[in-house]
Each structure stands twice: as C-alpha cells, then as structure tokens.
Protein backbone atom coordinates (compact mmCIF):
# COMPACT_ATOMS: atom_id res chain seq x y z
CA UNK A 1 -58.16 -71.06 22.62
CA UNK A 2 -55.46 -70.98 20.23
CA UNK A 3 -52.48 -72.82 20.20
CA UNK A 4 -49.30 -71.74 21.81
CA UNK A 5 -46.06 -71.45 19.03
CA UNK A 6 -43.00 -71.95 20.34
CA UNK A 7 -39.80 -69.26 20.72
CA UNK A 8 -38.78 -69.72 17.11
CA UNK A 9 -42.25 -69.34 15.87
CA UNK A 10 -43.22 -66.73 17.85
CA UNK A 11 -39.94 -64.94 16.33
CA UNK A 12 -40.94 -65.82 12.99
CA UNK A 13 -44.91 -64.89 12.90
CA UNK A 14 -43.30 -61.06 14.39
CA UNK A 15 -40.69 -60.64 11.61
CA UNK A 16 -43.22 -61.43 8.62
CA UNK A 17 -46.17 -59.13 10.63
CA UNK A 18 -43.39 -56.58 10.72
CA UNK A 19 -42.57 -56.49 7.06
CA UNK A 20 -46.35 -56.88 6.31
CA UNK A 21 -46.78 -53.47 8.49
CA UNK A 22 -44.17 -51.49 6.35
CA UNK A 23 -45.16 -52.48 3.35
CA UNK A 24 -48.80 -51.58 3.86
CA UNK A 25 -47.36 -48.15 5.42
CA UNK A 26 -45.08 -47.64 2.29
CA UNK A 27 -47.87 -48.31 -0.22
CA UNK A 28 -50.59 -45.73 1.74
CA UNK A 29 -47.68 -43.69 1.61
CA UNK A 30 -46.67 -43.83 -2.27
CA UNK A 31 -50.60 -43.12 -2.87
CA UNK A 32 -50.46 -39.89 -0.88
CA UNK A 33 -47.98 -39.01 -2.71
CA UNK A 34 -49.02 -39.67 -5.98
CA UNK A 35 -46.48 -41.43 -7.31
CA UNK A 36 -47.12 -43.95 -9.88
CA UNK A 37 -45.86 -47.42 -8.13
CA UNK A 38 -47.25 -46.91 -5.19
CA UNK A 39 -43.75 -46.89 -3.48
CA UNK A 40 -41.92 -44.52 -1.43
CA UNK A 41 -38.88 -42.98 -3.70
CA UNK A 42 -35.77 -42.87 -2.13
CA UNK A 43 -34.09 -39.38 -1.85
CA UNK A 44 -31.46 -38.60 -3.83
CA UNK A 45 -28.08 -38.80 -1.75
CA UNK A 46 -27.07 -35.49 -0.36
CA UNK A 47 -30.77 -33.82 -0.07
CA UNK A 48 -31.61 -33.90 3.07
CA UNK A 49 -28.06 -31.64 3.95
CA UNK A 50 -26.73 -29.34 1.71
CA UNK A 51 -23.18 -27.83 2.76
CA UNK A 52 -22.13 -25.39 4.81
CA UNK A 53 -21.35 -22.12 2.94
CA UNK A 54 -18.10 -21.10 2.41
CA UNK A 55 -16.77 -17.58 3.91
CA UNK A 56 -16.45 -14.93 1.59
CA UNK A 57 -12.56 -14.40 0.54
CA UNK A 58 -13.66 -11.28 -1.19
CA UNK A 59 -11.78 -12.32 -4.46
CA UNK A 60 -11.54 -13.32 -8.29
CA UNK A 61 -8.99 -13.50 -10.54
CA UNK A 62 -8.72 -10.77 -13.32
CA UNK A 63 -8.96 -11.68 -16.89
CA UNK A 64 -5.00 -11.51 -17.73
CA UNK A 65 -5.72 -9.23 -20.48
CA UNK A 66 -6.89 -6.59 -18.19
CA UNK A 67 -8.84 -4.86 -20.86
CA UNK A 68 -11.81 -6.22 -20.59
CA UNK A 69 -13.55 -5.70 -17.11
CA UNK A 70 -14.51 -9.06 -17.12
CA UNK A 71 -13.39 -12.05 -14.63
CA UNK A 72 -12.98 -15.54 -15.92
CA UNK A 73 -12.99 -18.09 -13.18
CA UNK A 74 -14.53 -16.77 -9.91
CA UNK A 75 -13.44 -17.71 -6.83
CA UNK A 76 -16.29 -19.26 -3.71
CA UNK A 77 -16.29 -15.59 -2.74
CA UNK A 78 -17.05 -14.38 -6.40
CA UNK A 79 -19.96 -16.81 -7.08
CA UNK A 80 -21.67 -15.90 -3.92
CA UNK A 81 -21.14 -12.21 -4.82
CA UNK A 82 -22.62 -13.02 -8.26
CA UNK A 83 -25.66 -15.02 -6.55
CA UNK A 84 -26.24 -11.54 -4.98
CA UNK A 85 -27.83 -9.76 -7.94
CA UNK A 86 -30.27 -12.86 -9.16
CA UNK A 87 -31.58 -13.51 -5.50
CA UNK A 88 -28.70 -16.31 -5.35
CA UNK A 89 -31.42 -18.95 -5.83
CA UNK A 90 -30.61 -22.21 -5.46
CA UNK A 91 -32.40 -23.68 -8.78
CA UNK A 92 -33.89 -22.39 -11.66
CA UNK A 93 -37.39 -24.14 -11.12
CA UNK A 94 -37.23 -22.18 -7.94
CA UNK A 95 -36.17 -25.27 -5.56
CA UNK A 96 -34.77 -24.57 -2.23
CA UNK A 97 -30.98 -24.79 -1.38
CA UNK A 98 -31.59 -27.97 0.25
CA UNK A 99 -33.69 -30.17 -1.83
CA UNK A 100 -30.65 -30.12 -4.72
CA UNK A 101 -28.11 -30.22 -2.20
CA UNK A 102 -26.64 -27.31 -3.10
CA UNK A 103 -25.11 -25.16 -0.61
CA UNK A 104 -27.34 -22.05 0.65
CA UNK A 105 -26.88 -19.23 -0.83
CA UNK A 106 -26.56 -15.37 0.91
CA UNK A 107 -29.00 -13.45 1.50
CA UNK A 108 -28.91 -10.73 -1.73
CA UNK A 109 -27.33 -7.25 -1.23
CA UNK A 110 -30.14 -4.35 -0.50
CA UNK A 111 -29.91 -2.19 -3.66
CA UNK A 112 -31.05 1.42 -3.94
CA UNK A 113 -30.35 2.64 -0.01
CA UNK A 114 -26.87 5.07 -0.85
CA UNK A 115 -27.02 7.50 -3.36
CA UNK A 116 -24.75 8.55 -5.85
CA UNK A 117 -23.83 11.54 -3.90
CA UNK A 118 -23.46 9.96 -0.79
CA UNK A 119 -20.29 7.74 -1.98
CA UNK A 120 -17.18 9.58 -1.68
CA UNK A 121 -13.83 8.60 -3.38
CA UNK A 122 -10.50 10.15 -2.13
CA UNK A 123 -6.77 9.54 -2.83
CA UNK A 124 -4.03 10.43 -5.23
CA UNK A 125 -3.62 9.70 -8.94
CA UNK A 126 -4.16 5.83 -8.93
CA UNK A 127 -7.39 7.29 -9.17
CA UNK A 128 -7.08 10.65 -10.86
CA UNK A 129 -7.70 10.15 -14.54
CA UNK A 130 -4.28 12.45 -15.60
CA UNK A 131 -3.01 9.21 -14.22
CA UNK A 132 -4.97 6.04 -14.31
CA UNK A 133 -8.45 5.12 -15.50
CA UNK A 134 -9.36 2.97 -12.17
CA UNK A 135 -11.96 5.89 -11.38
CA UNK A 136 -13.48 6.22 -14.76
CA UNK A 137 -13.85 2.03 -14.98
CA UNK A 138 -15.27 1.49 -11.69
CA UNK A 139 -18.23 3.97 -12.73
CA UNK A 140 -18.42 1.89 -15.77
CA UNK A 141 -18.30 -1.48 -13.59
CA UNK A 142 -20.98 0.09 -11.31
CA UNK A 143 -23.49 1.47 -14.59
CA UNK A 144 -23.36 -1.75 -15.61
CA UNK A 145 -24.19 -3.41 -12.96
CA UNK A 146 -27.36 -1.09 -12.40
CA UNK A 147 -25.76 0.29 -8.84
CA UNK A 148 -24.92 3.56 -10.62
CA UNK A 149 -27.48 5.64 -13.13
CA UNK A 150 -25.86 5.83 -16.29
CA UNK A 151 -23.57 9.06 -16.60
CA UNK A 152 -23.48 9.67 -12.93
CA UNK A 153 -20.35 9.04 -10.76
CA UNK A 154 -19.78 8.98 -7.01
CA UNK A 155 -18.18 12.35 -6.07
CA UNK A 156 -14.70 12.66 -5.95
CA UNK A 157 -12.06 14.63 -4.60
CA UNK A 158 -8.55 12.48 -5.33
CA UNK A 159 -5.72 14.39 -6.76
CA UNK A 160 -2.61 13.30 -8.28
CA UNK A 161 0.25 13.79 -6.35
CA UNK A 162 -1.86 13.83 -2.49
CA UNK A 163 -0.40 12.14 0.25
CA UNK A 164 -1.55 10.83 3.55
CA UNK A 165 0.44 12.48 5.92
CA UNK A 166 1.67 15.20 3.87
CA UNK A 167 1.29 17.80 1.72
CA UNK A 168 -1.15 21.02 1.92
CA UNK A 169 -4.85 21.84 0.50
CA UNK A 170 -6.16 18.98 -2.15
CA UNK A 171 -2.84 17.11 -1.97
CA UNK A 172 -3.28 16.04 1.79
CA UNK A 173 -5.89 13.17 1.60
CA UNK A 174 -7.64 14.02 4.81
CA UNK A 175 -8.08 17.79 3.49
CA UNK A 176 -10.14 16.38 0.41
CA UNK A 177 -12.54 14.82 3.12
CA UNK A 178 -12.49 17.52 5.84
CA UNK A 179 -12.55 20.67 3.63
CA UNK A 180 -13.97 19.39 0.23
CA UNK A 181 -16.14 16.53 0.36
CA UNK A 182 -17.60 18.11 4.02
CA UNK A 183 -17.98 21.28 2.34
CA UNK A 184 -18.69 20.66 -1.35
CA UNK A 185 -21.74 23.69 -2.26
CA UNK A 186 -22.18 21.38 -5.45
CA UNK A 187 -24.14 18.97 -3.21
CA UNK A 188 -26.86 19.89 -1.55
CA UNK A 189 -26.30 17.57 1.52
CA UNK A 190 -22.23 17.06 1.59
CA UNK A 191 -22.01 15.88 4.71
CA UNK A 192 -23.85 12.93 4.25
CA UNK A 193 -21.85 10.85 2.84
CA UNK A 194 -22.33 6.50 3.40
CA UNK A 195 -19.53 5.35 1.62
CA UNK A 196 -15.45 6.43 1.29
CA UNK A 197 -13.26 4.53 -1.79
CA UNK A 198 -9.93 5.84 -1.32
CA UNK A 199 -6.29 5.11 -1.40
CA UNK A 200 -3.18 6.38 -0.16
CA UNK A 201 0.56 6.84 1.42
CA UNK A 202 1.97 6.03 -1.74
CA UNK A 203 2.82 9.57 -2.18
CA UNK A 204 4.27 9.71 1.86
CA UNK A 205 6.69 7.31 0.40
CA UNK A 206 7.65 8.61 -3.54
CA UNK A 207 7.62 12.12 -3.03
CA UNK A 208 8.62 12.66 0.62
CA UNK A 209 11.00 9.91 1.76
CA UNK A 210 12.39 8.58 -1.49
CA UNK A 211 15.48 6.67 0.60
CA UNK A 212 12.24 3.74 1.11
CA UNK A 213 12.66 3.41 -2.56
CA UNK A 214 16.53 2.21 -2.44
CA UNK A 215 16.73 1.54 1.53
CA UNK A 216 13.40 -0.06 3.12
CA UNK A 217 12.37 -0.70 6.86
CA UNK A 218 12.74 -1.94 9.23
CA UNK A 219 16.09 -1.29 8.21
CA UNK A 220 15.55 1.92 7.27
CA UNK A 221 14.15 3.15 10.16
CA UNK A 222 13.42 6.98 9.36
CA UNK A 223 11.42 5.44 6.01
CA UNK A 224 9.57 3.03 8.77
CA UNK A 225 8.30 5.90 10.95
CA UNK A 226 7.62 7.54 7.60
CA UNK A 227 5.33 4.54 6.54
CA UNK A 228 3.74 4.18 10.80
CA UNK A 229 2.62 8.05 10.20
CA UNK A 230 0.93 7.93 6.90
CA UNK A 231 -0.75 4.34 8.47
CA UNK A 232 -1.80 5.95 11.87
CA UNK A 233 -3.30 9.25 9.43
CA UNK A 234 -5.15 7.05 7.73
CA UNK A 235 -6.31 5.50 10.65
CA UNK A 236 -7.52 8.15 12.00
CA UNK A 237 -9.13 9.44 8.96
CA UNK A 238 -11.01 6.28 8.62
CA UNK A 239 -12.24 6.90 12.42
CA UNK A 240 -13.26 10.52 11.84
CA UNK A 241 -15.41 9.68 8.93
CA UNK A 242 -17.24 7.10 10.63
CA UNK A 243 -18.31 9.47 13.82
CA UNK A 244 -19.57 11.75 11.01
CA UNK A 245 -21.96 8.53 9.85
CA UNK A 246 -20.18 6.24 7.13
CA UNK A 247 -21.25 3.09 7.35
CA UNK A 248 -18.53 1.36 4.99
CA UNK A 249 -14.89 2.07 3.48
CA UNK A 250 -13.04 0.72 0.60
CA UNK A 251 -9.42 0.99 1.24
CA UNK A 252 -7.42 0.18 -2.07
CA UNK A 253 -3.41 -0.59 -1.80
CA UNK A 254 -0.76 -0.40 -4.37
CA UNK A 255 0.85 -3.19 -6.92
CA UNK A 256 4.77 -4.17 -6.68
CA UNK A 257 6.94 -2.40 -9.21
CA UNK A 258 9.32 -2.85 -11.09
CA UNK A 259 12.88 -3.08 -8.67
CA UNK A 260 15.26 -2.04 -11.55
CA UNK A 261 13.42 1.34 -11.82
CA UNK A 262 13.72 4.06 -14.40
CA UNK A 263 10.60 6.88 -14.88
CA UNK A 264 9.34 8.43 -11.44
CA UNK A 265 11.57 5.95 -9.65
CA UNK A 266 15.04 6.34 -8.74
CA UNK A 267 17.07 3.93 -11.34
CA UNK A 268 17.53 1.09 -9.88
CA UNK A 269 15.00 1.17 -6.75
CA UNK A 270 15.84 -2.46 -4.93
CA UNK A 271 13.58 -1.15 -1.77
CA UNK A 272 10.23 -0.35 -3.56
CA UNK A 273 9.10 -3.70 -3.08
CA UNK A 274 9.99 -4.30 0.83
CA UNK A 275 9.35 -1.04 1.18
CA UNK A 276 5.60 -1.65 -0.19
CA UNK A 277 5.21 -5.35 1.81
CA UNK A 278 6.47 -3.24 5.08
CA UNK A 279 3.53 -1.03 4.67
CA UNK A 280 0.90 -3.75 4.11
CA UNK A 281 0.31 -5.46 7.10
CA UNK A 282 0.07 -2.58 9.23
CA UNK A 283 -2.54 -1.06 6.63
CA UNK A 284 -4.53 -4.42 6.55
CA UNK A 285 -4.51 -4.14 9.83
CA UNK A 286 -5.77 -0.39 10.26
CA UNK A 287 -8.84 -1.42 8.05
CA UNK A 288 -9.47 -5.33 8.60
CA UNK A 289 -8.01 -5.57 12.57
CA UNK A 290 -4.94 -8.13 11.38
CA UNK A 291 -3.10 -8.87 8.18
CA UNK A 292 -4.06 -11.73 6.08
CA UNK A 293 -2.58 -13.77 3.51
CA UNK A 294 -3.43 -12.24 -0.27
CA UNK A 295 -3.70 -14.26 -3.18
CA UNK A 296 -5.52 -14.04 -6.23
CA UNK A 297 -8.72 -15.69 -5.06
CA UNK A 298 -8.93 -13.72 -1.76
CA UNK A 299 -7.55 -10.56 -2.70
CA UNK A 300 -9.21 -8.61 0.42
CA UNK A 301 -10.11 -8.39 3.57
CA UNK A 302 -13.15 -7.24 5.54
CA UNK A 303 -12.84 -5.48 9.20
CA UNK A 304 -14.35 -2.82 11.41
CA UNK A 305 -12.93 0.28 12.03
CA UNK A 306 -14.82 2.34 14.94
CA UNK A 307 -18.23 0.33 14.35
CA UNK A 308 -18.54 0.19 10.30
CA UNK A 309 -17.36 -2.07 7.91
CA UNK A 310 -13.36 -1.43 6.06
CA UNK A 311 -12.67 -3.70 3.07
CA UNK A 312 -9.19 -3.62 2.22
CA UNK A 313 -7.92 -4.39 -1.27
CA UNK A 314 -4.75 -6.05 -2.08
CA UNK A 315 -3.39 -5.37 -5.53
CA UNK A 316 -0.69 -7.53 -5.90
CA UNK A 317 -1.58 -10.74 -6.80
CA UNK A 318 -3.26 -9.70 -9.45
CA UNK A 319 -0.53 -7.62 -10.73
CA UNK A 320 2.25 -10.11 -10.62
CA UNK A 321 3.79 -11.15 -13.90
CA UNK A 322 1.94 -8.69 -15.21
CA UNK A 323 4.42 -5.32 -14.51
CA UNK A 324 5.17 -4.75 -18.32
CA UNK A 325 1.50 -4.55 -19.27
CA UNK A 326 -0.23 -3.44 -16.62
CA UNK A 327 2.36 -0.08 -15.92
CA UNK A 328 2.81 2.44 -17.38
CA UNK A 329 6.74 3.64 -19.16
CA UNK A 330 6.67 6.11 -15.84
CA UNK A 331 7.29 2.70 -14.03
CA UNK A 332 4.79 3.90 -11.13
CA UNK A 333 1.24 3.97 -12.69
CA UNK A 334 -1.48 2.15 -13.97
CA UNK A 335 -2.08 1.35 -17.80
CA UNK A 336 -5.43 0.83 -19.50
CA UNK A 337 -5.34 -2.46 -18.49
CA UNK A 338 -4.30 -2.29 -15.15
CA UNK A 339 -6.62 0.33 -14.59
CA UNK A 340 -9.58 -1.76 -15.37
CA UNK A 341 -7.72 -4.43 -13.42
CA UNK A 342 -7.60 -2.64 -10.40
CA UNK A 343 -11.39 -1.63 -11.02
CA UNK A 344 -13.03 -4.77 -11.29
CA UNK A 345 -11.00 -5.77 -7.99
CA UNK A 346 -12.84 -3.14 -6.44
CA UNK A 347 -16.24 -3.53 -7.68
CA UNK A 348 -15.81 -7.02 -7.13
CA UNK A 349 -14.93 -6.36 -3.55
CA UNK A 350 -18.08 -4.48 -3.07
CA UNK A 351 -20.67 -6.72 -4.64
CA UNK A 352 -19.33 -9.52 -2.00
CA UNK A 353 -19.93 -7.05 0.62
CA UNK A 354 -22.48 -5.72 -0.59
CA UNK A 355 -21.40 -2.06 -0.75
CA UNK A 356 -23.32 1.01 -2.34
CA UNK A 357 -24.83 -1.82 -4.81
C-alpha cells in the first residue's frame, strides 16, 4: 500500500506531473508538425485576428500635376479599389488575410457583365470635348485598365451648353436620355443601358440665372429655387432611368472658381462659390440620401436612388489651390490637367464600387 504524502506533497507531485504532461503533449505536437525542435512555435503576434476592414471613402488624391492620370498616395478606399483587379490577395505566396495579419481584403469587382454600349454618359461641356477632355481621359483610364476595348467608348450624348432644368432638344440633359440615348438607331439595343455618368445644373445656374453668380442663396432666393429645380430634375431623371433597368449612376459635380471672375463669368462673381456649396448638399443628397463631408481622401459618396446604386463625385478638394492650372483663361472650364484630374476621380470612383469594370 503506498504511503500517504502530505498536503504540500501532494501539491507538489501534481504541479511537476502537470508540467511533465505538457511537455510530452508539446513535443508529440512539434513532431506532427514537423518542425525541427520538436517544440510548438509560438504565433507571431497579431495572426490569429487580422483587422477589421476599413469602409470605402471612395477617394485618392490626384497627382498635383494633373497631367498624368496617375494617383500618388491612395487613400484606405483607393488600396482596396486597387486590391480589386489582382484578386486583393492578402500575400504573394498566396497566404490568407489572416495568417499575416493583414486586414481582409474585398471581394474583387465582376469584370466583363456591362458592355460598352450599355454605359451611357450625359451632361454639358465638362464633358464635351469643345470644352474639356474629362470624356476623352476617362476612356483612356478605362482602356487601360482593361474595362474598355481599346478604341471603344461608352456612348454619349453630353453637349456643351445643356442644362438640367432648362433648355430644349440636346441642351436639356433629360432629352439626351429620353430622346437620344432611348432612341439612338446606332445601337442595336438603346434601351438597355446599365450604367449613366453624367453631370449637370451648372448650366441652370451660368446661363439662366446668372444673379447666383454675384448674389447666392439662401439669400438669393429666386437663384435658390433656381438651384431646388435643376436638383429635383435631376432627381427625377436619376429615378426614371432606374425603372427603365440601370443598375448604377455616376453623378459628377463641379470645382470652385475663381470669385474675382473675368471670361464666361460676370467680373467679379463673389457668389459663384456659395452659390456652388448651396447646391451641393442637396445634390449629395439626391444621389447618396445625405450630404457628407468631402475631402481629398473621400472625395465621394455612395447611395441608392429608387433601388440602384448613385456615386456622387465631389470635385473640389481636389481642385483647390489648383484654380490657375487646372482652368481654363474662360475662368469656367477644365484644362488638360484638370480634365484628367477630374477623370481619374471618376474612374477611381468606379473601381471602388466596382462599376462597369
């Protein structure tokens, strides 16, 4: 019969059978595993829980020189657009998200499901090329990228001079959808259209109430109900494409000028400005459901109008400090390089949510 220990031995014989137990389990363990002492390795800190992702802001900053389409120093939103066309992989030995601790990555865009012909841009002559390049360099953005078959562009209807709630025939905005795009013989299936790009109501504002350029709203209040129906137009334009089946809509909106004027604008024009941060919010809000605060990081926002997804694109961070060289001597206008400024925002815009890519 063996001999009875007493409380501290008994204490003492469990504690070294204990340790003896885990390191016979640790050693069967290292075997399994192959490794080479026999020991379990520790994980390195942070593998066993990568990060939450961050939410998309929708943004990157423009190379200041404008000219080159490129961006130098994207924002959270930017990488994880950029992630989209490699399969956003976590590692290039093919490792998951979590066993580098890297955050996870989004899912990549589908490619190849809208057509060429099934994109649609509309708007006035910040597209037009009389006026601006934007048009011609988001092709170029979106050939490069492989979303768009070399020396093919999405259709387009914009005109220089169009406004939202105004005008007649090509230079009314919602006439270039309803009675061109809808109708266009050039295409043999018009009225299937996935995607709109437009702007607009710049024109509401320059051509038909030019007291918002020296007297703005709320102030002003025959320029405010000028700026409420070009909004509301849009609106409903936005609405009316979707029941005819598009799924997504870019809505691009316009840079601050410069105040003292001169060219297209009255000299000096102290409203353009207020006049142009009156309109915002409400047309954030038309396309995104609320206004949001812009910067240069998260130039955009993302809503739902009537079911399908708005993006809304905010122009003026990236234009700030940059009036001289990125508009034109007509004071109104895009240059080169804020043409290809206001492109990349754009296709950048769409890669993070993952439009016609």
């Amino acid at each position: 019969m063996a001999a009875k220990m007493g409380p501290r031995l008994e204490g003492l014989a469990a504690r070294l059978w204990s340790l003896s137990f885990a390191a016979a389990t640790a050693t069967a363990a290292g075997c399994a595993s192959g490794s080479d002492d026999g020991l379990l390795q520790a994980a390195p800190p942070g593998a066993d829980d990568a990060g939450a992702g961050s939410s998309s802001g929708g943004g990157v900053r423009p190379d200041a020189g404008g000219g080159g389409g490129a961006f130098d120093d994207a924002s959270a939103a930017g990488d994880a657009a950029s992630t989209r066309d490699d399969g956003g992989t976590a590692g290039d030995d093919g490792s998951s998200p979590a066993s580098d601790g890297a955050a996870p990555q989004p899912a990549p865009c589908p490619t190849g499901g809208v057509t060429a012909d099934q994109v649609v841009m509309l708007g006035d002559s910040y597209f037009d090329p009389l006026f601006s390049n934007a048009a011609l360099d988001l092709f170029t953005d979106a050939q490069n990228a492989g979303a768009l078959p070399a020396s093919t562009t999405y259709r387009h209807y914009y005109q220089g001079g169009a406004s939202m709630n105004s005008g007649s025939l090509q230079f009314n905005i919602p006439y270039q959808y309803e009675n061109e795009a809808l109708t266009d013989i050039a295409v043999p299936t018009p009225k299937d259209i996935k995607v709109v790009i437009m702007d607009g109501g710049g024109n509401d504002v320059l051509i038909n109430d030019r007291t918002c350029l020296t007297s703005p709203p709320p102030g002003n209040t025959g320029c405010a109900s000028t700026i409420q129906g070009a909004v509301a137009r849009a609106q409903a334009l936005m609405k009316e494409a979707v029941g005819n089946g598009v799924q997504q809509i870019v809505f691009l909106f316009y840079p601050h000028l410069d105040t003292a004027g001169g060219g297209i604008l009255p000299t000096p024009a102290p409203g353009v400005n207020d006049t142009l941060d009156y309109a915002y919010p409400l047309a954030e809000t038309a396309c995104c459901g609320a206004p949001f605060v812009s910067s240069l990081q998260t130039y955009s926002c993302t809503g739902v109008v009537s079911g399908a997804q708005c993006t809304f694109i905010d122009t003026r961070p990236a234009f700030e400090g940059h009036t001289a060289d990125y508009i034109k001597n007509d004071m109104v206008h895009p240059t080169p390089a804020g043409a290809q400024v206001i492109a990349d925002l754009i296709w950048e815009a769409m890669k993070a949510n993952c439009v016609a890519q």
